[in-house]
Protein backbone atom coordinates (compact mmCIF):
# COMPACT_ATOMS: atom_id res chain seq x y z
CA UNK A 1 -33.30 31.06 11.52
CA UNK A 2 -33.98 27.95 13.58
CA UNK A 3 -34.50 24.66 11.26
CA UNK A 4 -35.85 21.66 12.78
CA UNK A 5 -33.13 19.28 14.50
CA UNK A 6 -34.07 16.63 11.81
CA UNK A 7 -33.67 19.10 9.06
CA UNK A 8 -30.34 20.02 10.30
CA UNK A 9 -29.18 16.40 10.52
CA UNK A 10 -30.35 16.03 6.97
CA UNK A 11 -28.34 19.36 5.79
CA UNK A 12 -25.06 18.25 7.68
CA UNK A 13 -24.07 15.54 5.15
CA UNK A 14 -21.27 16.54 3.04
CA UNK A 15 -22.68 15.64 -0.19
CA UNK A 16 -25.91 14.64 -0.68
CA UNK A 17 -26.49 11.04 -2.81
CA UNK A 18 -28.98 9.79 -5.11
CA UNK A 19 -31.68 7.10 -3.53
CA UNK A 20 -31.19 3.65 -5.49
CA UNK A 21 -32.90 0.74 -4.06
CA UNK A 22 -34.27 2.04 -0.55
CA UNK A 23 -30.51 3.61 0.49
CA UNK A 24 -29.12 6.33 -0.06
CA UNK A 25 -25.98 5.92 -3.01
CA UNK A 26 -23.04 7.92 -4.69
CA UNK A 27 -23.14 8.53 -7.93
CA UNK A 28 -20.30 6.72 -9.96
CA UNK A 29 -19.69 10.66 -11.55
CA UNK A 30 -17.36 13.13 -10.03
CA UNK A 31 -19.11 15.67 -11.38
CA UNK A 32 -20.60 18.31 -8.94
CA UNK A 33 -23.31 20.92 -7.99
CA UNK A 34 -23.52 22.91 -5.85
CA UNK A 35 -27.28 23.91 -4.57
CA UNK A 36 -27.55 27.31 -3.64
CA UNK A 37 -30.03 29.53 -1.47
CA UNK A 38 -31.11 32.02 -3.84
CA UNK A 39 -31.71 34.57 -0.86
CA UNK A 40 -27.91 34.82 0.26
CA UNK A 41 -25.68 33.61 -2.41
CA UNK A 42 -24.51 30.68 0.02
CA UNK A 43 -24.50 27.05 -0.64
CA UNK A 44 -26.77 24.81 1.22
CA UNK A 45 -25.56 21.50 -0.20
CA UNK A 46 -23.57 19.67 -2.81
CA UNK A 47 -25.09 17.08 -5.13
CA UNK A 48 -23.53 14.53 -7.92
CA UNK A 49 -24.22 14.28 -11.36
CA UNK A 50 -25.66 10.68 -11.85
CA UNK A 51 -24.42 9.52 -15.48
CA UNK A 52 -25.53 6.46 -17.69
CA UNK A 53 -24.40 3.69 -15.36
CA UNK A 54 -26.19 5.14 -12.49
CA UNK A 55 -29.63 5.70 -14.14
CA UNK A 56 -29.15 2.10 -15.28
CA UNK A 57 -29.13 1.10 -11.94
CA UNK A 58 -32.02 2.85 -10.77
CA UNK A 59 -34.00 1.85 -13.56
CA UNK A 60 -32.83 -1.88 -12.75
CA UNK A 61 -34.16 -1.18 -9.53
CA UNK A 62 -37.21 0.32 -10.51
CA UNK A 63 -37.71 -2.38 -12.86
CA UNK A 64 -37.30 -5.54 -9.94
CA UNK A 65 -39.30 -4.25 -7.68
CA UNK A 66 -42.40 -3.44 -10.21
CA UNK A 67 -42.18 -7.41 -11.30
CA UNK A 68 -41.65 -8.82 -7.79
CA UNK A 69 -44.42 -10.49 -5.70
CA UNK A 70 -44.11 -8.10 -3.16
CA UNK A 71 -45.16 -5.22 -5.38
CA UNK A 72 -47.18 -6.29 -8.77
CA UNK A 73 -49.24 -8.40 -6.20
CA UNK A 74 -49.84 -6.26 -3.16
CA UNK A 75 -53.46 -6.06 -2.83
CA UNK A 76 -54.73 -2.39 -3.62
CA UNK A 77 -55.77 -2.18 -0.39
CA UNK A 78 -52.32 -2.77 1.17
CA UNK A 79 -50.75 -0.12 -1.34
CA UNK A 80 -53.53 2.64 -0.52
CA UNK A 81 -52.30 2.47 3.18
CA UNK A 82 -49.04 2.70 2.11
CA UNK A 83 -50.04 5.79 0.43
CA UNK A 84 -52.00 7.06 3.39
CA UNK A 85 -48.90 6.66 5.69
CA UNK A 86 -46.59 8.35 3.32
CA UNK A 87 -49.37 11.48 3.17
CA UNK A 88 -49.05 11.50 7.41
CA UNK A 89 -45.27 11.05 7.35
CA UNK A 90 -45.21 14.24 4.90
CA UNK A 91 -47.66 16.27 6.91
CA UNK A 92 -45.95 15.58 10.03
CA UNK A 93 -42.54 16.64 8.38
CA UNK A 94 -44.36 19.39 7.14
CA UNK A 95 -41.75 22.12 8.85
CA UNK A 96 -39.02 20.38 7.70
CA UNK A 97 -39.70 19.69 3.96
CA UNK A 98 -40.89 23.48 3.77
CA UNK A 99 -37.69 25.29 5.29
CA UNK A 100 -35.82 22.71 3.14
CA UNK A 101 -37.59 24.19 -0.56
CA UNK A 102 -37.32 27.34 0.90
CA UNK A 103 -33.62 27.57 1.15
CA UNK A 104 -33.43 25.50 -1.95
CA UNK A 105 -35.83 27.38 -3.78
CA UNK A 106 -36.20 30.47 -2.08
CA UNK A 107 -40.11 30.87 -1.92
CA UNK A 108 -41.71 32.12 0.99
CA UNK A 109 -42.21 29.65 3.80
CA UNK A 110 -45.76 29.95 4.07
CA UNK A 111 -45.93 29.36 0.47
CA UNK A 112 -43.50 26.51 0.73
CA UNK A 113 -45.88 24.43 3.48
CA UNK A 114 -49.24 25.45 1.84
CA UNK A 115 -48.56 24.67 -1.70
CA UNK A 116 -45.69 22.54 -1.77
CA UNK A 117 -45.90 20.24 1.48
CA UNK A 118 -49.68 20.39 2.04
CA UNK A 119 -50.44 20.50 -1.89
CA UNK A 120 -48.31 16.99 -1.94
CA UNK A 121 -50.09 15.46 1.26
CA UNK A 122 -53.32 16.24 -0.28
CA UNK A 123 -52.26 14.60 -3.65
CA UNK A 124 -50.59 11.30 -1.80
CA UNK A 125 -54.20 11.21 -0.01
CA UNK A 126 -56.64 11.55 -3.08
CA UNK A 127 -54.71 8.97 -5.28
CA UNK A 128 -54.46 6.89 -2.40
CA UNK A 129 -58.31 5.90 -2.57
CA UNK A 130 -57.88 5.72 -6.39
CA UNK A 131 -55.47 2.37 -5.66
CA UNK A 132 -59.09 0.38 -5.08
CA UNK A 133 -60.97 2.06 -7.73
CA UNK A 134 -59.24 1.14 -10.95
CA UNK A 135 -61.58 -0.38 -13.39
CA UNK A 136 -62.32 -1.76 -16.88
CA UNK A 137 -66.09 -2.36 -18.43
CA UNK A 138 -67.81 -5.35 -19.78
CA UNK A 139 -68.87 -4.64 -23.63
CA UNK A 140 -71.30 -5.82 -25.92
CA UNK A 141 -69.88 -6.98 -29.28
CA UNK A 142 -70.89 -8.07 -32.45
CA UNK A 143 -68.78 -10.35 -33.44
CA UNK A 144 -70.10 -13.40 -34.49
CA UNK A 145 -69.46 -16.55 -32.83
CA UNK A 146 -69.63 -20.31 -33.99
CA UNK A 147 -73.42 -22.73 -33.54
CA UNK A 148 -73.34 -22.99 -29.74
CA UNK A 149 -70.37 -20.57 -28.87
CA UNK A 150 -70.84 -17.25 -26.83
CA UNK A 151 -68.48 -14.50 -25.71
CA UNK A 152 -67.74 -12.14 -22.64
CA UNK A 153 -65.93 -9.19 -23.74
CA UNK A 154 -64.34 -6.99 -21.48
CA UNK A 155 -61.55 -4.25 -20.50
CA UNK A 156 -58.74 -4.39 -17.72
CA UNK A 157 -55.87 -1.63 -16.64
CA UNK A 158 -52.63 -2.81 -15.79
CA UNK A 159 -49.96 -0.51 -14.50
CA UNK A 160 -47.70 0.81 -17.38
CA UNK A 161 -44.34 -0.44 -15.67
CA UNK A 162 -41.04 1.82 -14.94
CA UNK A 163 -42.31 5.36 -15.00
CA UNK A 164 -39.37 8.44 -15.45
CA UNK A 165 -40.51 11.39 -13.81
CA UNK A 166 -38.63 14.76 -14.64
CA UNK A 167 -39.96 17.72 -12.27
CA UNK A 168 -38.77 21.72 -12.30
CA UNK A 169 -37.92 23.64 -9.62
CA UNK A 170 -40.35 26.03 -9.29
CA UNK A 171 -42.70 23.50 -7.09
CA UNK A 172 -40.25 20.81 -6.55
CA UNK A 173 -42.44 18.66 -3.97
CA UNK A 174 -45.96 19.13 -4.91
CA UNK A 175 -45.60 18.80 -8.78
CA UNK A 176 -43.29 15.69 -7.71
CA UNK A 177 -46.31 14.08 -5.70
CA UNK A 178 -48.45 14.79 -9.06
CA UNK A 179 -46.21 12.52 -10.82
CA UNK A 180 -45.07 9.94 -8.15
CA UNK A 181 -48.78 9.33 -6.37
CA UNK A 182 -50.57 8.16 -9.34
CA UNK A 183 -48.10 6.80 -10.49
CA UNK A 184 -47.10 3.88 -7.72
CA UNK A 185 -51.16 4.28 -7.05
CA UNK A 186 -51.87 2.53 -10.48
CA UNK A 187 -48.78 -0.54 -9.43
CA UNK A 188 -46.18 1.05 -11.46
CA UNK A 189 -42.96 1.91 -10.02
CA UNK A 190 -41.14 5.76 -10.42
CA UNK A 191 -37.67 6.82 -10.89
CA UNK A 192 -37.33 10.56 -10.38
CA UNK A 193 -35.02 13.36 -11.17
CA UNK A 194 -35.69 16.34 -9.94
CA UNK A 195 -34.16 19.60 -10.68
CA UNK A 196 -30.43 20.23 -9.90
CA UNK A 197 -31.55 23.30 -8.47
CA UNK A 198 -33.98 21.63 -6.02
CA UNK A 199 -33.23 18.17 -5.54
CA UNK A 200 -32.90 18.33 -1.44
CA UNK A 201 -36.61 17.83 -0.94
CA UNK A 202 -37.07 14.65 -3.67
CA UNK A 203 -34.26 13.26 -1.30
CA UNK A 204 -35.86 13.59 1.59
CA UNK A 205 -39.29 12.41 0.30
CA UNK A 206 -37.41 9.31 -0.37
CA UNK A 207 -36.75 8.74 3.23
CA UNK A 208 -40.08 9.03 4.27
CA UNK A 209 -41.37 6.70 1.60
CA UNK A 210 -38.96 3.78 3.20
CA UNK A 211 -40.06 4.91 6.57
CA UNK A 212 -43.76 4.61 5.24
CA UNK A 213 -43.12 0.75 4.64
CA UNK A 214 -42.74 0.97 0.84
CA UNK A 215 -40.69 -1.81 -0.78
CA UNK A 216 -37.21 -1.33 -2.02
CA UNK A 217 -37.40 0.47 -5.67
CA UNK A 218 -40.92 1.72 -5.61
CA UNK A 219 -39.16 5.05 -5.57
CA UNK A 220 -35.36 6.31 -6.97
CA UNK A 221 -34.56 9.61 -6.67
CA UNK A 222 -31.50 10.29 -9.41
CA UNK A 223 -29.51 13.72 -8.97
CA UNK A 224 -27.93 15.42 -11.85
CA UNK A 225 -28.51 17.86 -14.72
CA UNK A 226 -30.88 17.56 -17.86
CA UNK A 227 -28.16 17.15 -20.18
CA UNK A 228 -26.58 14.09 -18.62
CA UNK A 229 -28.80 12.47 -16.11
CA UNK A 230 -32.40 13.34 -17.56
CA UNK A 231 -31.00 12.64 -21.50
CA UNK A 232 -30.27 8.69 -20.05
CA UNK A 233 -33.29 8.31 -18.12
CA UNK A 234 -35.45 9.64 -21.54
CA UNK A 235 -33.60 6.92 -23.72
CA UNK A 236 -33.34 4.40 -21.44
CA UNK A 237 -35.05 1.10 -23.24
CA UNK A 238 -36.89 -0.27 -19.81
CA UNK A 239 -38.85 3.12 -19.20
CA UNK A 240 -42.55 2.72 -19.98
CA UNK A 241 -43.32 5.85 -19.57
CA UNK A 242 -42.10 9.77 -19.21
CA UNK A 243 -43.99 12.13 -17.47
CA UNK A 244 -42.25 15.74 -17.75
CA UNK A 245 -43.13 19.41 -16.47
CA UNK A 246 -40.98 22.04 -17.47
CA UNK A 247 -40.03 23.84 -20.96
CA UNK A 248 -41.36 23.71 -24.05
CA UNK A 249 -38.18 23.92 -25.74
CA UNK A 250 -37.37 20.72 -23.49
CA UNK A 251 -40.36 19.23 -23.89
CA UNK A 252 -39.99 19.31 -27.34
CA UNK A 253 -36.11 17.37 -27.30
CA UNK A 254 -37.84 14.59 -25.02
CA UNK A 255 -41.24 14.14 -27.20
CA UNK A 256 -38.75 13.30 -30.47
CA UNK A 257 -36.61 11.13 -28.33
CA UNK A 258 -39.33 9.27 -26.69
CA UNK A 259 -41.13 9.16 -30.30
CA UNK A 260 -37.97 7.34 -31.36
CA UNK A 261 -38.03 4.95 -28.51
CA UNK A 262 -41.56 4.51 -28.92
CA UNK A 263 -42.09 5.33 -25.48
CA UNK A 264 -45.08 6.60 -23.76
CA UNK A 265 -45.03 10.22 -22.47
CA UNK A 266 -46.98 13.08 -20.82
CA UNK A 267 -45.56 16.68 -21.56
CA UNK A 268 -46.83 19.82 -19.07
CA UNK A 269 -44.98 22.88 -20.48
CA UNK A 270 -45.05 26.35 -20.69
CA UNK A 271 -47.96 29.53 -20.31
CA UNK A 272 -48.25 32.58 -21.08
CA UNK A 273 -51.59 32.58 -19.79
CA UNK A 274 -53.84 35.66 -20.21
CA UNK A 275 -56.28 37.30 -17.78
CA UNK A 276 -59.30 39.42 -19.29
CA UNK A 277 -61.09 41.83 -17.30
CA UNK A 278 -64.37 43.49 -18.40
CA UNK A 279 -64.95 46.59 -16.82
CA UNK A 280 -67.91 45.54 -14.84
CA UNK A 281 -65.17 43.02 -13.15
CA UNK A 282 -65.17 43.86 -8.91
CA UNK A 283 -61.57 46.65 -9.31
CA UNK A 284 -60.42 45.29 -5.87
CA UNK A 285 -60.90 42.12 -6.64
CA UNK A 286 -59.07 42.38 -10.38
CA UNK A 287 -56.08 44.17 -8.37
CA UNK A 288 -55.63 41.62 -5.83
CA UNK A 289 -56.13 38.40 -8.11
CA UNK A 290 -53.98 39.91 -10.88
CA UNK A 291 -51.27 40.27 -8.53
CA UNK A 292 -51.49 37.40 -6.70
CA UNK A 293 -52.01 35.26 -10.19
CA UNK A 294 -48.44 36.56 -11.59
CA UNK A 295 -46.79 37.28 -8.50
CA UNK A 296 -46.94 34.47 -6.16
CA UNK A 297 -43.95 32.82 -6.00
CA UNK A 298 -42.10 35.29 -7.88
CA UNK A 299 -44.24 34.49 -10.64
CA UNK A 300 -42.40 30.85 -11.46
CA UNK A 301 -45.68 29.37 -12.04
CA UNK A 302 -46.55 27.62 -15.16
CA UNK A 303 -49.98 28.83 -14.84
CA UNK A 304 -49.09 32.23 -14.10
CA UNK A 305 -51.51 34.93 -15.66
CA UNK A 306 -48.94 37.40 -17.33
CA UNK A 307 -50.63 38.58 -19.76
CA UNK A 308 -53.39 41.06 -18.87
CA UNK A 309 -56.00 42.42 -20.71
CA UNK A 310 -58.15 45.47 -19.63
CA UNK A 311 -60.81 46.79 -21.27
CA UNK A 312 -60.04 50.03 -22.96
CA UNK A 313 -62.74 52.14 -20.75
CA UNK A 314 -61.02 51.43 -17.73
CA UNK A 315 -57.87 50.82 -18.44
CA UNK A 316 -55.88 53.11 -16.49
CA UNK A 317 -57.68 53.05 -13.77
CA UNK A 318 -57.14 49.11 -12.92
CA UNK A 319 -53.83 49.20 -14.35
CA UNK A 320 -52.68 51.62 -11.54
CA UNK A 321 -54.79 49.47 -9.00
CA UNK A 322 -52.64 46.62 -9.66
CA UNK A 323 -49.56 48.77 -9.90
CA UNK A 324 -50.60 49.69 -6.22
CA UNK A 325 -50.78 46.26 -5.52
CA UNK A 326 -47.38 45.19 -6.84
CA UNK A 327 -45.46 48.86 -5.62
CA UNK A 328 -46.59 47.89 -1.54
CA UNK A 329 -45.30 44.14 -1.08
CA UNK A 330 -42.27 43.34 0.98
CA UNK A 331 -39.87 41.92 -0.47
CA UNK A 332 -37.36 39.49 1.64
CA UNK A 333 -35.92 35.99 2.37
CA UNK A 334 -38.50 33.76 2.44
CA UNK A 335 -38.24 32.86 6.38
CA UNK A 336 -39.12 36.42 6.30
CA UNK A 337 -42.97 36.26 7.90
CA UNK A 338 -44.06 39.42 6.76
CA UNK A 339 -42.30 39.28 3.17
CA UNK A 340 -44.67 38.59 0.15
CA UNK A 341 -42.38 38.24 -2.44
CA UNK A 342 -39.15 35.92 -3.06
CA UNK A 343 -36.36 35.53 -4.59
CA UNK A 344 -35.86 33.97 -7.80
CA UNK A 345 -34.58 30.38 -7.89
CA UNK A 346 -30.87 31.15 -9.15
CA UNK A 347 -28.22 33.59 -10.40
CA UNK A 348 -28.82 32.42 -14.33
CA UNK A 349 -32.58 32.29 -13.75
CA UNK A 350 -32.38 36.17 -12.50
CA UNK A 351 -30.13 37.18 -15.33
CA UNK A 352 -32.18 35.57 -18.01
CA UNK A 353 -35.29 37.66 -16.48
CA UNK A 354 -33.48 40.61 -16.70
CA UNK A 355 -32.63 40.07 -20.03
CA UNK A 356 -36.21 39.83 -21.16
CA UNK A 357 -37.20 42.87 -19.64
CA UNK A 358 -34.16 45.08 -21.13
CA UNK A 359 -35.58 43.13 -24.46
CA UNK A 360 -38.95 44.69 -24.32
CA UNK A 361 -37.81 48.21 -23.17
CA UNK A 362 -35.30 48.01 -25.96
CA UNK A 363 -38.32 47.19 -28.34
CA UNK A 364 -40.24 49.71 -27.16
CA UNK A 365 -42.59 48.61 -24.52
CA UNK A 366 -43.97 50.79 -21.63
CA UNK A 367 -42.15 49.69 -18.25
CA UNK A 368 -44.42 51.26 -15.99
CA UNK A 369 -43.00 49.76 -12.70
CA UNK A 370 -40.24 47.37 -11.21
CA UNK A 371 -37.69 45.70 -13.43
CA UNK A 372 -34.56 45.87 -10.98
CA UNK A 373 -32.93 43.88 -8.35
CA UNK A 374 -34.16 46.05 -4.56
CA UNK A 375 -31.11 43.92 -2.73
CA UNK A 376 -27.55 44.36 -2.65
CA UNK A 377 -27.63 40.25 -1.93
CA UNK A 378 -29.46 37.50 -3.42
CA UNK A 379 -31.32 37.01 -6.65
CA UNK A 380 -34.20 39.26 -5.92
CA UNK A 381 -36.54 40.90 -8.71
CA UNK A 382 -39.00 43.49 -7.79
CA UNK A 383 -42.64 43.48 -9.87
CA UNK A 384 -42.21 44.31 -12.80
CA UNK A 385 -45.25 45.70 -15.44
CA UNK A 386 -45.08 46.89 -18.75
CA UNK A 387 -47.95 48.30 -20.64
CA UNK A 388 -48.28 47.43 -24.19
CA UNK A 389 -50.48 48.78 -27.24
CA UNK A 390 -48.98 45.92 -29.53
CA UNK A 391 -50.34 42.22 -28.71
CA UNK A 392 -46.91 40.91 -30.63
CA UNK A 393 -44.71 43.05 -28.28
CA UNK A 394 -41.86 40.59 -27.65
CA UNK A 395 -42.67 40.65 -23.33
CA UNK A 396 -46.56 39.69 -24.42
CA UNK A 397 -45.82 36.76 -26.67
CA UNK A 398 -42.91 35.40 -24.50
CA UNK A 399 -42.91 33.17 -21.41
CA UNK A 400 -40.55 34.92 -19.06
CA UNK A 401 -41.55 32.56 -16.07
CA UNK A 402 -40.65 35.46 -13.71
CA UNK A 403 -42.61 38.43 -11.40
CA UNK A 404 -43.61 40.75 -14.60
CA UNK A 405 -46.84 41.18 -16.06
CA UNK A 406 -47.98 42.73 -19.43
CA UNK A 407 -50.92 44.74 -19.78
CA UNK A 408 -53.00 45.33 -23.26
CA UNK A 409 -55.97 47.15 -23.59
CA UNK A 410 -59.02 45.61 -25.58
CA UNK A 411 -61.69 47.05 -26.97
CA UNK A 412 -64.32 44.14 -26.67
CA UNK A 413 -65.28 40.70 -26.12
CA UNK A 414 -64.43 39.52 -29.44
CA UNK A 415 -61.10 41.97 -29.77
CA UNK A 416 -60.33 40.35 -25.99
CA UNK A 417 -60.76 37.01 -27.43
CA UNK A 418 -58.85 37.80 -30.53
CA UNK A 419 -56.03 38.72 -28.19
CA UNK A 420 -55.92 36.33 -25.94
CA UNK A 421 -55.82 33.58 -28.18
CA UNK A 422 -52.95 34.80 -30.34
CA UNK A 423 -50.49 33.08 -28.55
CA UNK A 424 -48.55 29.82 -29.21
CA UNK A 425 -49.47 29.04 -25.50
CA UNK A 426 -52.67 27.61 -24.10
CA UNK A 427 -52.01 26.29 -20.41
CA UNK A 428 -54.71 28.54 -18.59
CA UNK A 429 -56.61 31.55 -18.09
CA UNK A 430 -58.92 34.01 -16.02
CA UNK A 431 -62.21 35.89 -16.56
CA UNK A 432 -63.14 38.59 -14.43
CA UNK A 433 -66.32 39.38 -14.65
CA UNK A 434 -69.68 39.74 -13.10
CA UNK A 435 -71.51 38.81 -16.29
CA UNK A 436 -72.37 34.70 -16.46
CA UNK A 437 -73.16 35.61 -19.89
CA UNK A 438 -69.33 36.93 -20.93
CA UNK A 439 -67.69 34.58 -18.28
CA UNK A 440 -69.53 31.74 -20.18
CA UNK A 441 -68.46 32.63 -23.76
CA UNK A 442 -64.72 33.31 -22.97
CA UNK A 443 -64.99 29.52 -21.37
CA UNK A 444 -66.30 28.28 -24.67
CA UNK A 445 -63.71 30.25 -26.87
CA UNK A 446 -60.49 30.53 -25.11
CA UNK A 447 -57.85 28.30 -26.06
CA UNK A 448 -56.75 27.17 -22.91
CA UNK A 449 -56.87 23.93 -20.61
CA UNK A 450 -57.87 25.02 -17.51
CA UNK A 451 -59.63 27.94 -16.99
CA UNK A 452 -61.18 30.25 -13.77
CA UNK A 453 -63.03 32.90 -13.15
CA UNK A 454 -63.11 35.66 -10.88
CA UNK A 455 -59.97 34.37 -9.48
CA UNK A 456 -56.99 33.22 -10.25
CA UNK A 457 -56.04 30.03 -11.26
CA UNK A 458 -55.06 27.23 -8.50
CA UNK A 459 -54.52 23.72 -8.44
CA UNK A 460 -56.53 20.82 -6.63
CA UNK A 461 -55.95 17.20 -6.81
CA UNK A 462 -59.22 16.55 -8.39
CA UNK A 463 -59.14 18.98 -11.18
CA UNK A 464 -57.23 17.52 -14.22
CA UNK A 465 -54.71 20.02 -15.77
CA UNK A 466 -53.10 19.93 -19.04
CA UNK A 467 -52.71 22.34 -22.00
CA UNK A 468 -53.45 23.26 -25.49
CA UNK A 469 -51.54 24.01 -28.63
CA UNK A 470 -47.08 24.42 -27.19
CA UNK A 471 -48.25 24.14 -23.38
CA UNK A 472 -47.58 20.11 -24.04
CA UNK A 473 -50.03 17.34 -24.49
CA UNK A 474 -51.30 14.84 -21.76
CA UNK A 475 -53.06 15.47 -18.20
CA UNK A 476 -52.24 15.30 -14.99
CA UNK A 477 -53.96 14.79 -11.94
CA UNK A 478 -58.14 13.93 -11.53
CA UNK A 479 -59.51 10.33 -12.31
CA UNK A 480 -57.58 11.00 -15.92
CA UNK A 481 -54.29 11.46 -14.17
CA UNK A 482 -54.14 7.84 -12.36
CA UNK A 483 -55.35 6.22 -15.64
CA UNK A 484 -52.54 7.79 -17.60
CA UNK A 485 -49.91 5.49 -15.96
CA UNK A 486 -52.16 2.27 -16.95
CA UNK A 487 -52.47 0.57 -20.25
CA UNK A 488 -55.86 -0.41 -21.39
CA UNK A 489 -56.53 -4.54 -22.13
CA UNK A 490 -59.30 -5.41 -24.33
CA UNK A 491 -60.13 -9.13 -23.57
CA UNK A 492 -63.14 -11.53 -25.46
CA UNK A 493 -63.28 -14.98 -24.14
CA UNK A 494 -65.43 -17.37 -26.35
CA UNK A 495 -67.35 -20.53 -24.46
């Protein structure tokens, strides 16, 4: 494995620091972690914990830099060509940043520079024309006015302020970039903490935004756990806003913390997103999208579709289509070229998977393929499918966030519906189909916020995403995902 020379400068440091203040900082904590390559058991760095004192500073930071001249009155202009050089900085580090998530998170490289790196250049590059396009209306009122008096009512954004951004692991650039670009593209500034898993890559980014010609403080990058570092940065008094992907269980401990601090906050949480097929659905197709849907990235995907349901008339026959599927990839390290599936992100993440999947065997659900480790090293899982009869088997109903997919058969439309919707979940879903006429009514009834069909679901800059019912509440990315880090002014000026 040959990294890029700049790559292996960055790796060489001892211990990596948090970014406070454009430079690169210890934490005032002794506490330690180790970050680990998930494909060999060996460490590939060493992190601090950042405690109260240090978020302060960050925050502080953070906080100068959004009310300085040099930032709250840069000319949108000047800060979309910021944006634009950060995008080009990323691309052109694009083999560095990519080996770097896969030995911290152990997804394949390919997957690494197409979703991660690329996904985050395109994302720095669409809210980067956004920074000139932020607007407010004029409005027609009726309130009256005094003999000879008139009024011009209108609406303004401003930029929310400090923003706290708390990103997982699973897609620890490019769901970073969904946070950070509109965020510093509507004038606010960011502190981030990514995950202690994968917090190499946020570090890195934060070089490259000083390089791009960024002020000092636009961006922090704070290292540590959730319990310590992210419980300060949620409570801290100066934060305006934060914006969160990860757990619902998590989710749920910020959204009562923030509710008590009154501050602002966007939630993205967890799926267990369903996939219907009809039988009149394409069967290569199905197989292919199924698989790909719950087994990219070793199936750590939010929008992952793990729950499957098959129409009873064909059930067996696409069920052992995408059992083909999952039975033939290669499973390696992910600087492997020809592997096509991962390892999990960690030791604890692979033991909790296998916990869920001795759960449903123990409560009686059909394993029909996978559910072991293939390696004698690393924290590798092969696919893993179960077949159930019973929508409230405990591996339908719960998010396991790894490669393993549940199939139920359905009888029809409405039964598919039924099923699909009896979940506390509702991040996204698939139709497969090659009737408008069904692919049009499961759009209007599933409970789910984004939704595709024919294929499965993917992610663009443009498309907002956000979910329904426990999948959190807020959106990210689209028009909707810049305004979020703005408050609205209403403004009436009598003459």
């Amino acid at each position: 494995m040959n990294l890029p020379a700049r790559l292996t400068t960055f790796l060489d440091k001892e211990e990596h620091k948090m970014f406070v203040d454009g430079e690169y900082v210890s934490a005032s904590s002794d506490k330690k972690i180790r970050v680990i390559d998930s494909a060999t058991e060996k460490p590939v760095g060493k992190i601090r914990v950042a405690n109260a004192e240090d978020v302060d500073k960050a925050v502080e930071s953070a906080k100068r830099t959004f009310n300085s001249i040099e930032w709250s009155k840069m000319y949108p202009a000047d800060r979309e060509l910021l944006m634009f050089r950060l995008a080009d900085l990323i691309e052109q580090n694009k083999e560095e940043l990519a080996s770097l998530i896969t030995l911290e998170n152990g997804k394949l490289l390919g997957d690494a520079r197409s979703s991660d790196v690329m996904g985050a250049v395109r994302t720095f590059r669409y809210y980067a024309g956004w920074c000139t396009k932020l607007e407010g209306e004029t409005i027609d009122i009726s309130m009256r006015q005094k003999m000879g008096k008139q009024n011009f009512a209108f609406t303004r954004r401003e930029p929310k302020g400090v923003i706290g951004a708390i990103v997982p692991w699973n897609f620890p650039l490019s769901i970073a970039a969904w946070k950070i670009a509109p965020a510093i593209a509507a004038g606010c500034t960011v502190v981030l903490k990514p995950s202690e898993e994968t917090p190499l890559c946020a570090l890195y980014l934060a070089e490259l935004v000083m390089e791009a010609g960024f002020p000092k403080g636009v961006l922090n990058v704070l290292t540590g756990d959730g319990k310590t570092t992210g419980a300060s940065l949620v409570n801290h008094k100066d934060i305006a806003k934060i914006t969160f992907t990860g757990s619902t269980a998590t989710g749920k401990a910020i959204g009562k913390n923030a509710l008590d601090n009154m501050t602002d906050i966007s939630l993205e949480l967890g799926g267990k997103s369903p996939a219907i097929v009809f039988q009149d659905a394409n069967r290569k197709e199905v197989a292919k999208g199924i698989a790909a849907g719950i087994f990219r990235n070793a199936g750590q995907v939010c929008v992952a579709g793990s729950r499957v349901y098959i129409q009873k008339s064909n059930y067996d026959e696409i069920l052992t289509d995408i059992c083909h599927v999952a039975d033939r990839m290669r499973i390696s390290h992910g600087f492997d070229q020809d592997a096509q599936l991962g390892p999990l992100v960690s030791k604890n993440h692979w033991k909790r998977i296998d916990g869920y999947i001795k759960q449903g065997v123990e409560d009686g659900s059909t394993l029909i393929t996978g559910g072991n480790n293939p390696k004698s090293k690393g924290y590798f899982m092969k696919p893993t499918i179960f077949s159930c009869e019973n929508n409230q088997d405990f591996v339908v109903q719960e998010e396991i966030f790894g490669p393993v997919l549940v199939a139920v058969p359905f009888d029809d439309i409405e039964d598919a519906l039924q099923k699909a919707n009896d979940s506390r979940y509702g991040l996204a879903g698939t139709v497969w189909t090659q009737d408008i006429n069904k692919a049009m009514l499961c759009i209007n009834e599933l409970k789910a916020g984004f939704l595709a069909v024919n294929s499965p679901v993917r992610s663009d800059a443009n498309l907002p995403l956000g979910g329904y019912k426990q999948s959190g509440f807020g959106t990210e990315l689209g028009k909707v995902g810049v305004y979020n880090y703005t408050n609205l002014k209403s403004v009436n000026v009598v003459y």
